[in-house]
Protein backbone atom coordinates (compact mmCIF):
# COMPACT_ATOMS: atom_id res chain seq x y z
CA UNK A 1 -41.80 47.29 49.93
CA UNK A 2 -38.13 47.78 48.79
CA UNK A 3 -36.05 50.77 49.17
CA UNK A 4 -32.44 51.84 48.25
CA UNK A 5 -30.28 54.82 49.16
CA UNK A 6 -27.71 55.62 46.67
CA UNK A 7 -25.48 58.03 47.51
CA UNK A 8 -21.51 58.43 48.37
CA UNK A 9 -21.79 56.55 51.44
CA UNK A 10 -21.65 59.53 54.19
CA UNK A 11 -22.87 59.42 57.66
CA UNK A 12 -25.92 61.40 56.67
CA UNK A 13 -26.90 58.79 54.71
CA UNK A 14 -26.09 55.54 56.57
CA UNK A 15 -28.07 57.76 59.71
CA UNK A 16 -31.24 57.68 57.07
CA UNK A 17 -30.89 54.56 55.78
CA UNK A 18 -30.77 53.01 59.15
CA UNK A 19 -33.75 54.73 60.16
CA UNK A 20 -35.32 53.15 57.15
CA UNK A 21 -35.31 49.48 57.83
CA UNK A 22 -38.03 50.57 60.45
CA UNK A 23 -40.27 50.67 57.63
CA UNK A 24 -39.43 48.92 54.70
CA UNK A 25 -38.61 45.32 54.10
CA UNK A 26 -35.59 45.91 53.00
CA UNK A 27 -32.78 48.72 52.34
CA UNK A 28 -30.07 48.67 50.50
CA UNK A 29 -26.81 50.95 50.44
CA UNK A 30 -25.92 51.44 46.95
CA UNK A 31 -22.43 53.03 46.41
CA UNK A 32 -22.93 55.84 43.36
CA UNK A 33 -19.35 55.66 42.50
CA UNK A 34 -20.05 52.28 41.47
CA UNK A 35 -22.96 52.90 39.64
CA UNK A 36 -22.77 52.59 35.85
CA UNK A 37 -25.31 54.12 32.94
CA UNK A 38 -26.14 52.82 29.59
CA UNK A 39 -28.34 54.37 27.85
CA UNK A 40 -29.35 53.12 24.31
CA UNK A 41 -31.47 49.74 23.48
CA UNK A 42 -29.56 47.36 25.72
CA UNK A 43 -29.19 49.76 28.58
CA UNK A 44 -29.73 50.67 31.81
CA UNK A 45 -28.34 50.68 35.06
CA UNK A 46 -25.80 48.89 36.63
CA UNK A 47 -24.10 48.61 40.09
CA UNK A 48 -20.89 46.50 40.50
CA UNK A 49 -21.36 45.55 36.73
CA UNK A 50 -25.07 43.64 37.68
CA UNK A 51 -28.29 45.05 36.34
CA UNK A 52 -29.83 47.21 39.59
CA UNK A 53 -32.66 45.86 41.47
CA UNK A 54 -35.97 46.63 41.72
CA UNK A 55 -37.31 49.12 44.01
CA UNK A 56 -40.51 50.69 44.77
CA UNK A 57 -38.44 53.58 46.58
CA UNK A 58 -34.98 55.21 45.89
CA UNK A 59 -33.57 58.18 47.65
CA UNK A 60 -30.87 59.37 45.11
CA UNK A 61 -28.38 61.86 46.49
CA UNK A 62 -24.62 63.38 45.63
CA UNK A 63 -22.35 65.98 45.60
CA UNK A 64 -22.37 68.54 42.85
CA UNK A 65 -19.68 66.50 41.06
CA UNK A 66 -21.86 64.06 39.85
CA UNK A 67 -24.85 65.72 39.29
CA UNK A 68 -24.60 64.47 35.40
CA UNK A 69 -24.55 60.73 36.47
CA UNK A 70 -27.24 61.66 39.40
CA UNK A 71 -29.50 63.07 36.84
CA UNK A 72 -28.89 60.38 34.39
CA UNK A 73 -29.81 57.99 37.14
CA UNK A 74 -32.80 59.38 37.92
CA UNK A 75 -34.01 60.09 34.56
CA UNK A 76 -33.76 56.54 33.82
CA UNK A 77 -35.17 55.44 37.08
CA UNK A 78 -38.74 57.75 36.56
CA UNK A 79 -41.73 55.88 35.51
CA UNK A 80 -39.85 52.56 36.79
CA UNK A 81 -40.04 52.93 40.54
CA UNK A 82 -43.14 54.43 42.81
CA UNK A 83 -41.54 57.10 44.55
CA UNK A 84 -38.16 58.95 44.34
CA UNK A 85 -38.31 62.37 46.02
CA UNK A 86 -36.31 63.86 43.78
CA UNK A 87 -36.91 64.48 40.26
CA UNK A 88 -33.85 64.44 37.26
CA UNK A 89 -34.15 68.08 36.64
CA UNK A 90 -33.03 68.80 40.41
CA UNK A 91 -29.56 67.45 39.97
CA UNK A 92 -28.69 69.97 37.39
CA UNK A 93 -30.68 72.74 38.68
CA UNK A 94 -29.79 72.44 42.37
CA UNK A 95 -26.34 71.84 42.33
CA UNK A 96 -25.72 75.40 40.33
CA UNK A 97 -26.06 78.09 42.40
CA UNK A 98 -26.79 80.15 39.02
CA UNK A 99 -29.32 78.11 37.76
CA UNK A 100 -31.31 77.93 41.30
CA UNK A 101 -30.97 81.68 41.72
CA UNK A 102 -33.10 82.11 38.36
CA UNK A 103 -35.20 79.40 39.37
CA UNK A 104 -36.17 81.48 42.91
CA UNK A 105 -36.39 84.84 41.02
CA UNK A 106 -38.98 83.26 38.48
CA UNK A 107 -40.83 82.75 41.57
CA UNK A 108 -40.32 85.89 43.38
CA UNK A 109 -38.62 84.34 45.98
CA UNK A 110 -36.41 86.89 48.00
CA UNK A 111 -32.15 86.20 47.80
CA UNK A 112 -29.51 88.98 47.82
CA UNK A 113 -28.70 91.52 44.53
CA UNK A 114 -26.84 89.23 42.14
CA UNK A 115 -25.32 89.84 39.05
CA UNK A 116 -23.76 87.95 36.60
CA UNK A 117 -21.24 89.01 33.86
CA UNK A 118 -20.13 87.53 30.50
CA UNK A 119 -16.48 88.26 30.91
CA UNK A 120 -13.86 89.50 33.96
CA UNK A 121 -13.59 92.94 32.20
CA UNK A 122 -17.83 93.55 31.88
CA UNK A 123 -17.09 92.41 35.62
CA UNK A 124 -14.70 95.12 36.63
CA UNK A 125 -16.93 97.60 35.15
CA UNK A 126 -20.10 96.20 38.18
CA UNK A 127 -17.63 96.61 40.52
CA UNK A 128 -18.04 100.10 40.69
CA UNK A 129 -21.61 100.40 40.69
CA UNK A 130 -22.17 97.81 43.84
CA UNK A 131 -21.96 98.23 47.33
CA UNK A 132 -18.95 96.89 49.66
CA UNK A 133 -18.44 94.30 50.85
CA UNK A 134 -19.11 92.21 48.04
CA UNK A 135 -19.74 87.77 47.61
CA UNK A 136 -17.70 86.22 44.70
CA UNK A 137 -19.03 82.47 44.25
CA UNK A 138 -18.21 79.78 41.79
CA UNK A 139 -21.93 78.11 41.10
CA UNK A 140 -21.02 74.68 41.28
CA UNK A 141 -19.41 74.03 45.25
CA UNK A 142 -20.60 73.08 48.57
CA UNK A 143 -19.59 73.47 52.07
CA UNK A 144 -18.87 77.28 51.58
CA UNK A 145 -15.80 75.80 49.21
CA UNK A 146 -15.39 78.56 46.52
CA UNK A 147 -16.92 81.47 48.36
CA UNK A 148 -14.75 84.67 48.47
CA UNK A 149 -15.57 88.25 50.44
CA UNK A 150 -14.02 91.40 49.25
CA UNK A 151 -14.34 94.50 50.80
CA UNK A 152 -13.15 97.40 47.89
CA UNK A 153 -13.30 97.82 44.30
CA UNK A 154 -9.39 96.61 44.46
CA UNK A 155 -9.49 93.81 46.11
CA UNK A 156 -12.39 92.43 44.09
CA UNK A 157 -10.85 93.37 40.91
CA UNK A 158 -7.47 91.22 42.14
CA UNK A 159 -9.99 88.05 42.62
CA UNK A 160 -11.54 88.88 39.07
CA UNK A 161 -8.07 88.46 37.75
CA UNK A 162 -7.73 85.06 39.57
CA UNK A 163 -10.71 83.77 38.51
CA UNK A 164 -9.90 84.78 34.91
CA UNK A 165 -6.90 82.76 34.62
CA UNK A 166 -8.66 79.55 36.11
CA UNK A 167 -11.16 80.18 33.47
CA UNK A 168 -13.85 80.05 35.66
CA UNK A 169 -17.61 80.98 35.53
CA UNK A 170 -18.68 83.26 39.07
CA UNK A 171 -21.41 85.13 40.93
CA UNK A 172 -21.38 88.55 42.24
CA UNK A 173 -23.93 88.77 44.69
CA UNK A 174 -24.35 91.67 48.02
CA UNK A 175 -23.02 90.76 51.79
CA UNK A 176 -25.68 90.91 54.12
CA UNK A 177 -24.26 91.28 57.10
CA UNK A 178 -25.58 89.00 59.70
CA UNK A 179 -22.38 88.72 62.12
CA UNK A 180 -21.39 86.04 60.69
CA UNK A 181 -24.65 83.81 61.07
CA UNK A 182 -26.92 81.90 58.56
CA UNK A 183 -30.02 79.85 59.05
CA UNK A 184 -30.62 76.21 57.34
CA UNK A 185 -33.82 75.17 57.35
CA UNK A 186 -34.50 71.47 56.56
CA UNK A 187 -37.52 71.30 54.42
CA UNK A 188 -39.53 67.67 54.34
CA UNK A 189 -42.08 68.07 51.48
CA UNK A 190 -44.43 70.80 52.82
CA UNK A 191 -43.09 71.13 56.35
CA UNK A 192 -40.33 72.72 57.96
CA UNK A 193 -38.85 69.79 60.13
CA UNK A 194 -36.39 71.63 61.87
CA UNK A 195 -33.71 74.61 61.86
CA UNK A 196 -30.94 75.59 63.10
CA UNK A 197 -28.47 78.66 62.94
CA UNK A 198 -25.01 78.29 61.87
CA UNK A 199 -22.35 80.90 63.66
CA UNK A 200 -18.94 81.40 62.21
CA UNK A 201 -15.71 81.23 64.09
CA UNK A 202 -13.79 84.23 64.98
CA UNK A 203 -12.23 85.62 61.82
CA UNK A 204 -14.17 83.83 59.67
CA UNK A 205 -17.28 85.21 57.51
CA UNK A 206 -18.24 81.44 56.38
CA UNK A 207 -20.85 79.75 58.94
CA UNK A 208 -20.93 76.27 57.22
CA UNK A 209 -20.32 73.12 59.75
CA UNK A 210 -17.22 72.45 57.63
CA UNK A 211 -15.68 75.69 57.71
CA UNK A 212 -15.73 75.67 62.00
CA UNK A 213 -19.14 77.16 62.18
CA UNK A 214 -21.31 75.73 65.22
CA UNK A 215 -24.80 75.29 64.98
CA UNK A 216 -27.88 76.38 67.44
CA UNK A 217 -31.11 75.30 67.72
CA UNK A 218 -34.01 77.42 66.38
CA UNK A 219 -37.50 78.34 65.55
CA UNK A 220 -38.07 79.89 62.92
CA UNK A 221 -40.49 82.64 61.90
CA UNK A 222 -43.27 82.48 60.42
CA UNK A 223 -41.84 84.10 57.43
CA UNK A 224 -38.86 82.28 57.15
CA UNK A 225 -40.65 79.31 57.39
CA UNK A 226 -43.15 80.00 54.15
CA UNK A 227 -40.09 81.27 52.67
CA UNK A 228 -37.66 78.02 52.89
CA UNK A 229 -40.89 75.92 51.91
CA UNK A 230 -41.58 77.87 48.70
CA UNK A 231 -38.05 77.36 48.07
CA UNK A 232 -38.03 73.69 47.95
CA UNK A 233 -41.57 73.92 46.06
CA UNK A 234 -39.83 75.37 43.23
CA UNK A 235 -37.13 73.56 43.17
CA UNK A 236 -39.32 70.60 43.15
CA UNK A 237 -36.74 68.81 45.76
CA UNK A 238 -39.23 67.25 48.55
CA UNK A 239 -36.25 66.31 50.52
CA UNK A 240 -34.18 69.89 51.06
CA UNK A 241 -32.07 71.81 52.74
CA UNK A 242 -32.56 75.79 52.27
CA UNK A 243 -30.13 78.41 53.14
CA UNK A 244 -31.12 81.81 54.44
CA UNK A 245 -29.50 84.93 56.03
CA UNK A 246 -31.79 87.11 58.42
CA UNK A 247 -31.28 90.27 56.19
CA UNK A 248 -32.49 94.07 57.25
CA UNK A 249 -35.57 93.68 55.30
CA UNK A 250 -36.05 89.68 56.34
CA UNK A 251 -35.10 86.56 55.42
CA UNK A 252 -33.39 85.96 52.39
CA UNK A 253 -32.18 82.98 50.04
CA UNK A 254 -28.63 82.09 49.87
CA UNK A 255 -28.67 78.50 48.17
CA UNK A 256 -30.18 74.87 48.57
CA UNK A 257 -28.54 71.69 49.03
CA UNK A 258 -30.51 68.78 48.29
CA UNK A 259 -27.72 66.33 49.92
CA UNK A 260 -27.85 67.94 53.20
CA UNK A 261 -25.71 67.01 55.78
CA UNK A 262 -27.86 65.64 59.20
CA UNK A 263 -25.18 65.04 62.23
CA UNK A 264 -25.22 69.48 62.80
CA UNK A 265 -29.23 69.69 62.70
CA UNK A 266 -29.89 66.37 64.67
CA UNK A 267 -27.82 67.29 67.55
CA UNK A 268 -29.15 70.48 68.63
CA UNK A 269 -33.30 69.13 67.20
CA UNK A 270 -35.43 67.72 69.43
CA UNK A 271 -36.54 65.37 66.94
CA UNK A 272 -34.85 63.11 65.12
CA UNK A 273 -34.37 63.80 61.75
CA UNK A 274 -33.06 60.28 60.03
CA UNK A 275 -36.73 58.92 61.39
CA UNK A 276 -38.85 61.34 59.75
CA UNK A 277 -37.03 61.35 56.58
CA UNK A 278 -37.68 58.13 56.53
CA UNK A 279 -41.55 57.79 57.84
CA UNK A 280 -41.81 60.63 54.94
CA UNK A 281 -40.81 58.27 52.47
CA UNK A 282 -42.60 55.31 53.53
CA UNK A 283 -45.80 57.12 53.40
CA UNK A 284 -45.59 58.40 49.78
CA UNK A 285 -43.91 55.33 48.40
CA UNK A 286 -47.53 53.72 50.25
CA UNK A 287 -49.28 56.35 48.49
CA UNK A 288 -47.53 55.60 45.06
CA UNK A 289 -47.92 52.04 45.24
CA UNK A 290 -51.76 51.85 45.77
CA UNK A 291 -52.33 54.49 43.51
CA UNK A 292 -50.15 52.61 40.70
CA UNK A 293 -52.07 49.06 41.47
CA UNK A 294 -55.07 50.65 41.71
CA UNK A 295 -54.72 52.44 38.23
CA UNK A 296 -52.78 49.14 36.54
CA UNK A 297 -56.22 47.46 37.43
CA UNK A 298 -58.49 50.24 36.54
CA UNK A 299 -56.29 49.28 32.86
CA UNK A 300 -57.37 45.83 33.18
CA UNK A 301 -60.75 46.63 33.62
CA UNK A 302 -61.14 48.59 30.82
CA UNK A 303 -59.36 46.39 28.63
CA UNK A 304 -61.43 43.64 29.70
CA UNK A 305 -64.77 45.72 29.33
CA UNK A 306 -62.94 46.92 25.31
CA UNK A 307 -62.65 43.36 24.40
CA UNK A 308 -66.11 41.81 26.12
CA UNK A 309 -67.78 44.28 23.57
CA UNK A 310 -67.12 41.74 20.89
CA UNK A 311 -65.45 39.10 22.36
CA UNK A 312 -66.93 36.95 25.27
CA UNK A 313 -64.43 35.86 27.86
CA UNK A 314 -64.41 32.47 29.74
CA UNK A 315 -63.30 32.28 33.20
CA UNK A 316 -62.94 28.81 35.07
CA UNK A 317 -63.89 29.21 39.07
CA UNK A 318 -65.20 27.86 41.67
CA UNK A 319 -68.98 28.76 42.67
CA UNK A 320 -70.37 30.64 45.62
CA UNK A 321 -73.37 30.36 47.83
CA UNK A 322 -75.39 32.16 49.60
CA UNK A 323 -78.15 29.74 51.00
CA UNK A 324 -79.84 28.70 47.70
CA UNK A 325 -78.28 31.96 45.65
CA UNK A 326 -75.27 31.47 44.22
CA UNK A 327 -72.94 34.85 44.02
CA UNK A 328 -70.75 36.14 41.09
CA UNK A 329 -67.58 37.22 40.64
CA UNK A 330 -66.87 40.76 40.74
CA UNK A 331 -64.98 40.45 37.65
CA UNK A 332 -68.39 38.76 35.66
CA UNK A 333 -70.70 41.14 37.09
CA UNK A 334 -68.16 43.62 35.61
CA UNK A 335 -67.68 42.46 32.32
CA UNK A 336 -71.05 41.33 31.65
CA UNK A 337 -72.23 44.90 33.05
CA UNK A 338 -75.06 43.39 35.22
CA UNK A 339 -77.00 45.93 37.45
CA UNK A 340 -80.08 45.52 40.04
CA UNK A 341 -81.78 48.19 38.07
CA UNK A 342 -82.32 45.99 35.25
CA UNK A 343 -84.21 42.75 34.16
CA UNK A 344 -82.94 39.29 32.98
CA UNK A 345 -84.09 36.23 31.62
CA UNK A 346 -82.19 33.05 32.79
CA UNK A 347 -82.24 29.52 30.35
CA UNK A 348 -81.10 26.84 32.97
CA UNK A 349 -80.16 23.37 31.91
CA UNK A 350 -77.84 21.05 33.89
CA UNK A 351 -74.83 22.35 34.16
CA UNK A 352 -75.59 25.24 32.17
CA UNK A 353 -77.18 29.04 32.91
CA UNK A 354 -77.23 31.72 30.52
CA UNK A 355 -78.37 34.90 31.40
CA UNK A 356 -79.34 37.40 28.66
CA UNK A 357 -80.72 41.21 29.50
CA UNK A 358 -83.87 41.90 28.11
């Protein structure tokens, strides 16, 4: 089988794609920045201005700033390949924080108190109905880029006013204060395949890897663990990092990243992580494959059986024996519909049988 990871090149993915050679024939590195789209009669995709390959498995992944190309990609790409783990809808829905915050409330999945406002002056009027210290968050960012803390009415009000004159969309959403500390849990279709806990550095409130944080091996509860699972479930990412914060009533849901970064998370696992990513996909591209041959010829069949209704069928081959017996085809017993259960009368001449039920 053929595979292809398409993504922006990072370590995370070269450590996965790597891993994947150990199962499939062959793996290629596709670039998405040079990935091209056409939709329309003549279209489809292209990379380095050549019509994509084939593949019975792609593992499509991005930043948030191409989640329009990354869902165009994969729209195109479903029904056309076996197995991609993550569906079209995922790119938009995943890489807005608003959109997978309504997502997780439709399914009663715990996060912090959130609000969201039409306009920086409906804003300032929440501000004095929540509790301090509040979280201001663009939807669209990753790596904790775009998250801001503020601790009173007036310094949340002065970031209102920022964020009005870049004309930007944001999230209000409760601190829960955790000293500084989140969890990511790496979620591999109905398994948590390992954790770890992010700490900030001195001074700073933002635990992600990129902003300093340092990360700790751990197991997670029992909880937490249903909890990050359901997460990815409704997202309907099978490949997916989820983001939690041990609140004072339990876990809660911060975000999901369904481009998570693996150096953090593989050095402080005992497993490693590229491998069973990779084993993952194997299996259900397997999966996908014989269930897709197995229905294209369960087609055939029934086409064959449609037309032998009215229309015998000749088949040229090469005969069987079995001592003095000679043995059919599958594909004549099947079309003629011959059983054991039944009786036949056979008119034998040289060269010649025909065999008619009675």
């Amino acid at each position: 089988m053929k595979a292809a990871v398409i993504s922006l090149g990072s370590k995370s993915s070269e450590m996965t794609a790597e891993a994947m050679k150990k199962y499939f024939a062959e793996v290629d590195q596709i670039n998405l920045k040079n990935i091209e789209v056409n939709l329309g009669k003549e279209g489809g995709i292209f990379y380095e201005g050549q019509l994509m390959k084939k593949y019975d498995c792609i593992y499509l992944k991005g930043s948030f700033r191409y989640a329009n190309l990354l869902r165009s990609i994969a729209a195109l790409l479903e029904g056309h390949v076996a197995y991609m783990p993550l569906p079209s809808a995922c790119f938009t829905t995943v890489h807005n924080k608003l959109l997978t915050h309504l997502i997780l409330e439709q399914h009663n999945i715990p996060m912090p108190r959130t609000y969201i406002s039409s306009t920086v002056e409906a804003s300032k009027l929440l501000l004095n109905r929540v509790a301090y210290p509040i979280v201001m968050k663009f939807p669209e960012g990753t790596q904790g880029k775009g998250v801001m803390f503020a601790d009173s009415p007036s310094s949340a009000s002065s970031l209102l006013d920022a964020l009005g004159a870049l004309n930007q969309p944001f999230i209000v959403q409760e601190y829960v204060e955790t000293g500084g500390a989140d969890i990511r849990a790496l979620v591999i279709g109905n398994k948590v395949i390992a954790a770890m806990k992010r700490q900030a550095k001195t001074g700073e409130k933002r635990s992600n890897l990129h902003s300093g944080g340092s990360p700790v091996f751990m197991t997670l509860t029992m909880e937490a663990t249903k909890i990050a699972i359901e997460t990815a479930k409704a997202l309907k990412a099978e490949i997916c990092g989820v983001d939690m914060l041990e609140g004072p009533f339990g876990p809660v849901v911060i975000e999901a990243n369904i481009s998570p970064g693996l150096q953090g998370i593989n050095s402080v696992s005992a497993i490693d992580i590229p491998h069973e990513i990779a084993a993952y996909l194997y299996q259900k591209t397997k999966e996908a494959v014989y269930t897709k041959n197995n229905v294209d010829a369960a087609e055939v069949m029934r086409e064959i059986s449609l037309e032998t209704q009215s229309n015998p069928q000749s088949i040229i081959t090469s005969l069987s024996f079995r001592g003095e017996r000679i043995l059919l085809p599958e594909l004549i017993t099947k079309m003629a519909k011959l059983s054991q259960e039944k009786e036949y009368c056979f008119k034998a001449s040289q060269g010649k049988v025909e065999i008619e039920e009675l």
